[in-house]
C-alpha atoms as a PDB file:
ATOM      1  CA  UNK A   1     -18.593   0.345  23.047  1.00  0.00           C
ATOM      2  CA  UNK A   2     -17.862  -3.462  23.839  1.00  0.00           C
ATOM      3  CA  UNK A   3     -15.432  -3.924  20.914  1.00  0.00           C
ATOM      4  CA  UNK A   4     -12.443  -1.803  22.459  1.00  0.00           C
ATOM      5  CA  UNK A   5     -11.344  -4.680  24.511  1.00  0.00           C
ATOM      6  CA  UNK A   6     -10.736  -6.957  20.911  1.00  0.00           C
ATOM      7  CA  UNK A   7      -9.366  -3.495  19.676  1.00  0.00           C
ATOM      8  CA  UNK A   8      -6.769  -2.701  22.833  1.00  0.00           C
ATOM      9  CA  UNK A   9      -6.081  -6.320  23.272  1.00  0.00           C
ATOM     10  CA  UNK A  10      -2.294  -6.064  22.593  1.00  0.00           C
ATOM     11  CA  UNK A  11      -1.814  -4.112  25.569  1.00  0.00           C
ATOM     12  CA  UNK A  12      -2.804  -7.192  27.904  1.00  0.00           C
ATOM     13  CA  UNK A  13      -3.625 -10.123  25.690  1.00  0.00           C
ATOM     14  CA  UNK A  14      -1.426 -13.101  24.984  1.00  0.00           C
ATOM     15  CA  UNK A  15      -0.497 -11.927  21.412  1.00  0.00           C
ATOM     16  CA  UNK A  16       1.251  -9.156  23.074  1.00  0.00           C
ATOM     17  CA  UNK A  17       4.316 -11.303  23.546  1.00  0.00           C
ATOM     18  CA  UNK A  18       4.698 -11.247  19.883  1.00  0.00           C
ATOM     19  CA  UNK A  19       5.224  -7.364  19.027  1.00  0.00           C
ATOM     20  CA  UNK A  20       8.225  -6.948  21.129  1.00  0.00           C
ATOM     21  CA  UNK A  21       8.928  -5.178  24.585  1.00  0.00           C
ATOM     22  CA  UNK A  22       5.813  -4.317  26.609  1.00  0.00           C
ATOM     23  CA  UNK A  23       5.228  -0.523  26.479  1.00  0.00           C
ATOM     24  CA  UNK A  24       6.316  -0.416  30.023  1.00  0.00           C
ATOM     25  CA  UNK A  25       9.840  -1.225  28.733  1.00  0.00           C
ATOM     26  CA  UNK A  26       9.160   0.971  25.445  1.00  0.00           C
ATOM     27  CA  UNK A  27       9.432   4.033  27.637  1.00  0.00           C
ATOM     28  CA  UNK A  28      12.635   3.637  29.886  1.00  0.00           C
ATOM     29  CA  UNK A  29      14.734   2.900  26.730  1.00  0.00           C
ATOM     30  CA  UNK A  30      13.695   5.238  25.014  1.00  0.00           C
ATOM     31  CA  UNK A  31      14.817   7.962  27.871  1.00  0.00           C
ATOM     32  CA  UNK A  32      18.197   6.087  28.342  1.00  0.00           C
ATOM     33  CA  UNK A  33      18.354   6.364  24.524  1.00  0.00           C
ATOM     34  CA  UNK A  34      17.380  10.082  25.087  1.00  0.00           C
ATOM     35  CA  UNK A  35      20.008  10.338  27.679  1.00  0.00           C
ATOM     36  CA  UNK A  36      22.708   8.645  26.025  1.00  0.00           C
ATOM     37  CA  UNK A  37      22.391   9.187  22.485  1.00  0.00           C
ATOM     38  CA  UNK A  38      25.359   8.009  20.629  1.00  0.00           C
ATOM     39  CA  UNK A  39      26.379   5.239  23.330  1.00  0.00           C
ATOM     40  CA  UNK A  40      24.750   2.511  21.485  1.00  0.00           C
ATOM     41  CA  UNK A  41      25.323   1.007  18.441  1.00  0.00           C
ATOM     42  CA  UNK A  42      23.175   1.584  15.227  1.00  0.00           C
ATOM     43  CA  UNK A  43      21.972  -2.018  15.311  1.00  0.00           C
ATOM     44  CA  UNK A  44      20.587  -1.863  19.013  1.00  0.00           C
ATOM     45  CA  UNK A  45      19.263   2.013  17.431  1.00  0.00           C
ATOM     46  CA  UNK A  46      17.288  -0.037  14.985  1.00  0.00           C
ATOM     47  CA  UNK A  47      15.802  -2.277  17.180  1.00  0.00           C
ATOM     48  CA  UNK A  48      14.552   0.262  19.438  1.00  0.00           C
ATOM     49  CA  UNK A  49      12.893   2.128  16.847  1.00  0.00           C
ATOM     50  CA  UNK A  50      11.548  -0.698  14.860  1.00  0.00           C
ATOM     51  CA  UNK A  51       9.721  -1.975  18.074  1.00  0.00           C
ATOM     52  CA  UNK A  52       8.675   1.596  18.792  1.00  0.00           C
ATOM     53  CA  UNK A  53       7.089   0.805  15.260  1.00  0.00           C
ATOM     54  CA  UNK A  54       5.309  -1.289  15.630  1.00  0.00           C
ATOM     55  CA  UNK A  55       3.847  -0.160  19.088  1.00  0.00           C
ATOM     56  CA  UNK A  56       2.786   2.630  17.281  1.00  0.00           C
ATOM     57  CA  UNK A  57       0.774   0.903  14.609  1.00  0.00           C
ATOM     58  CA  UNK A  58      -1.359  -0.980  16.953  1.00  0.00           C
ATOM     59  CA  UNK A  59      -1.602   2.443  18.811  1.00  0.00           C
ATOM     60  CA  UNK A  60      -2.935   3.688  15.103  1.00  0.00           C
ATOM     61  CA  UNK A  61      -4.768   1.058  14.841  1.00  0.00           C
ATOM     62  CA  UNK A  62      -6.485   1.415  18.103  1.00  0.00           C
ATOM     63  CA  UNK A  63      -6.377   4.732  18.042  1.00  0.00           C
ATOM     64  CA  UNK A  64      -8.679   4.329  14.725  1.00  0.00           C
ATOM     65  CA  UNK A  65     -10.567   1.548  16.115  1.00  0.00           C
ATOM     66  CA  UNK A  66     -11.879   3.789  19.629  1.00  0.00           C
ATOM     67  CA  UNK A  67     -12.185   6.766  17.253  1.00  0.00           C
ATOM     68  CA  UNK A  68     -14.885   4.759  15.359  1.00  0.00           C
ATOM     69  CA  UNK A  69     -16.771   3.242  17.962  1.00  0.00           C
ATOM     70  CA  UNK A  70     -17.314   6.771  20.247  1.00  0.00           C
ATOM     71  CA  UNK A  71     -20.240   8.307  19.634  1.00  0.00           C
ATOM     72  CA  UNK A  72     -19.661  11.844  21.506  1.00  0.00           C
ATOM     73  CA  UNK A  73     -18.246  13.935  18.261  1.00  0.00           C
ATOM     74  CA  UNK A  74     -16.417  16.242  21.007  1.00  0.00           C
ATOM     75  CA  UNK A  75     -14.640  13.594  22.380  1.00  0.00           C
ATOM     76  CA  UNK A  76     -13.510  12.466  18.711  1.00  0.00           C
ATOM     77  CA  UNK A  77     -12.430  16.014  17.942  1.00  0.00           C
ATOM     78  CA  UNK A  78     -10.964  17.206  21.376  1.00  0.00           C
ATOM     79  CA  UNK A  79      -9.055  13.477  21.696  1.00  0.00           C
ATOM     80  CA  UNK A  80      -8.771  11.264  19.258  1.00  0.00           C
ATOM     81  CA  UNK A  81      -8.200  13.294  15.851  1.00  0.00           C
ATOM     82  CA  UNK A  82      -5.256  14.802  17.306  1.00  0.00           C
ATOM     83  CA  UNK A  83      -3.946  11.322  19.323  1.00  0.00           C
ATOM     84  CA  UNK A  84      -4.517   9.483  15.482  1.00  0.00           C
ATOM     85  CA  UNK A  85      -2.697  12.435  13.794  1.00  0.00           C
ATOM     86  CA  UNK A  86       0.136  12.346  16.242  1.00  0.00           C
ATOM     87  CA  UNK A  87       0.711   8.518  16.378  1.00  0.00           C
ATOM     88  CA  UNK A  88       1.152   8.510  12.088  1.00  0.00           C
ATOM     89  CA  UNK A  89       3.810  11.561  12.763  1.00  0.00           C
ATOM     90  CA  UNK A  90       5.765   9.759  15.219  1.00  0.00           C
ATOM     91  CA  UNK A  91       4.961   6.132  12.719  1.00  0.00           C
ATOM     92  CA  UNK A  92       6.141   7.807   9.572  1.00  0.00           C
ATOM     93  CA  UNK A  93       9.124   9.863  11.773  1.00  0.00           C
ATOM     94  CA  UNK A  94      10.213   6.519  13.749  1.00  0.00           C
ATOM     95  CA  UNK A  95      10.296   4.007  10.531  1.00  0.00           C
ATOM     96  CA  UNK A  96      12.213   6.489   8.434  1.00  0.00           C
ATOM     97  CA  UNK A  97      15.096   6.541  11.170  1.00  0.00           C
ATOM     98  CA  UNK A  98      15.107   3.023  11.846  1.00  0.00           C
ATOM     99  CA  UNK A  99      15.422   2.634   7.991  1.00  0.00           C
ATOM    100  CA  UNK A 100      17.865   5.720   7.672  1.00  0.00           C
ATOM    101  CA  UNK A 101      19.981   5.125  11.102  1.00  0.00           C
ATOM    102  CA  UNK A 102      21.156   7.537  13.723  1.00  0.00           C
ATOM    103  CA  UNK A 103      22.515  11.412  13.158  1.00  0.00           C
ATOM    104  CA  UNK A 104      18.908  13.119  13.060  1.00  0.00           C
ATOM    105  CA  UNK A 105      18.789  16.270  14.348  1.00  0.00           C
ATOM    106  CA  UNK A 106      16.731  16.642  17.812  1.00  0.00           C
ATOM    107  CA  UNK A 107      17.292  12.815  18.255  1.00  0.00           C
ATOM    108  CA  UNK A 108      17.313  13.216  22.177  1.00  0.00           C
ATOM    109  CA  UNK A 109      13.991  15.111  22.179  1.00  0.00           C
ATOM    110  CA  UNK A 110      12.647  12.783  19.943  1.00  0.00           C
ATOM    111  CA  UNK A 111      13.142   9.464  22.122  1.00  0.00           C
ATOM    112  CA  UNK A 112      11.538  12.169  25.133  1.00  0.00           C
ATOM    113  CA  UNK A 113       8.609  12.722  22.901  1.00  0.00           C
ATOM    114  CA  UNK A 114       8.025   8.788  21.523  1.00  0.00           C
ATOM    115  CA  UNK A 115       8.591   8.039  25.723  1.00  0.00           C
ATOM    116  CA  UNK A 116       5.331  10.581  26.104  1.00  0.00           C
ATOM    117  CA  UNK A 117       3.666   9.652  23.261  1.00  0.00           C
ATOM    118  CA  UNK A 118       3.570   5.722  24.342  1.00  0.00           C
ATOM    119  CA  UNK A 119       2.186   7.087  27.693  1.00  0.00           C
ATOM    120  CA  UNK A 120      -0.433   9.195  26.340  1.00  0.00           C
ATOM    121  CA  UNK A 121      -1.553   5.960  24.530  1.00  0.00           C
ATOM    122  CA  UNK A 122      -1.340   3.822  27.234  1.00  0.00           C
ATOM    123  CA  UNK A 123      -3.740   5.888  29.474  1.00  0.00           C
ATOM    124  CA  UNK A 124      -6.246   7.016  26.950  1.00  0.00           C
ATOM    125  CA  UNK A 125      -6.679   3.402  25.745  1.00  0.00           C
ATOM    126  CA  UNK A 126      -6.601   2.185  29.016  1.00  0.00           C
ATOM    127  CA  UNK A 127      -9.451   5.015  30.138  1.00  0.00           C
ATOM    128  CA  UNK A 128     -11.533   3.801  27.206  1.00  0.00           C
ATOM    129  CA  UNK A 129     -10.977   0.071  27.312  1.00  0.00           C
ATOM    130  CA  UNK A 130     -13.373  -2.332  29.326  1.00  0.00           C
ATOM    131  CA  UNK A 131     -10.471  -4.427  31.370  1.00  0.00           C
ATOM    132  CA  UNK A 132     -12.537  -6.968  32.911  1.00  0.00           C
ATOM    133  CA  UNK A 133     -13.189  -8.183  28.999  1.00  0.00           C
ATOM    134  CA  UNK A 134      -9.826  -8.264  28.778  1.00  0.00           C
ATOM    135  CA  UNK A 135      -8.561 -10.339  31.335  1.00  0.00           C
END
């Protein structure tokens, strides 16, 4: 169980500056992108959902990483199966419209759901991170 803070590390660690907006800023634009869908340009769309990207490959990846290191089988099935599964949706989903560009149907509920998703991420990796190795 001490390898999750190496694992989670792009949540606090220096290298964090590297993969774009924190996921503190992640969330708020994607609401105002929920909120005002078709205000912004498809450049500034492709941005968003690029860096969305890749906050949701190191979620994979730690995701993967925690899943490998817990030892209670429930917790893998009742947690992080589903949080995995859910993170390569929203990965596969989120690359294919920042590829593809705007005019997906359900776009607003999308941004909701990436907005949730990157909060479900942040708490369960937080809850199963050691932050005083981290700091």
């Amino acid at each position: 169980m001490d390898n999750y803070s190496n694992t989670v590390n792009w949540f606090f660690g220096k290298a964090r500056e590297f993969f774009g907006p924190e996921p503190g800023a992640l969330v708020p634009l994607n609401i105002l992108a929920a909120f005002f869908a078709h205000e912004h340009s498809d450049a500034s769309m492709r941005i968003l959902h690029g860096y969305t990207s890749i906050g949701l490959v190191i979620g994979i990846f730690s995701a993967f990483s925690i899943f490998m290191n817990i030892r209670s089988t429930f917790k893998k099935i009742r947690v992080f199966i589903p949080l995995l599964i859910i993170n390569v949706w929203a990965f596969y989903v989120n690359t294919w419209v920042a590829i593809n560009g705007m005019g997906i149907p359900y776009g607003k509920q999308f941004h909701i759901f990436l907005s949730i998703l990157i909060i479900a991420n942040y708490f369960v990796f937080r809850r199963y991170t050691n932050l005083k190795e981290v700091t």
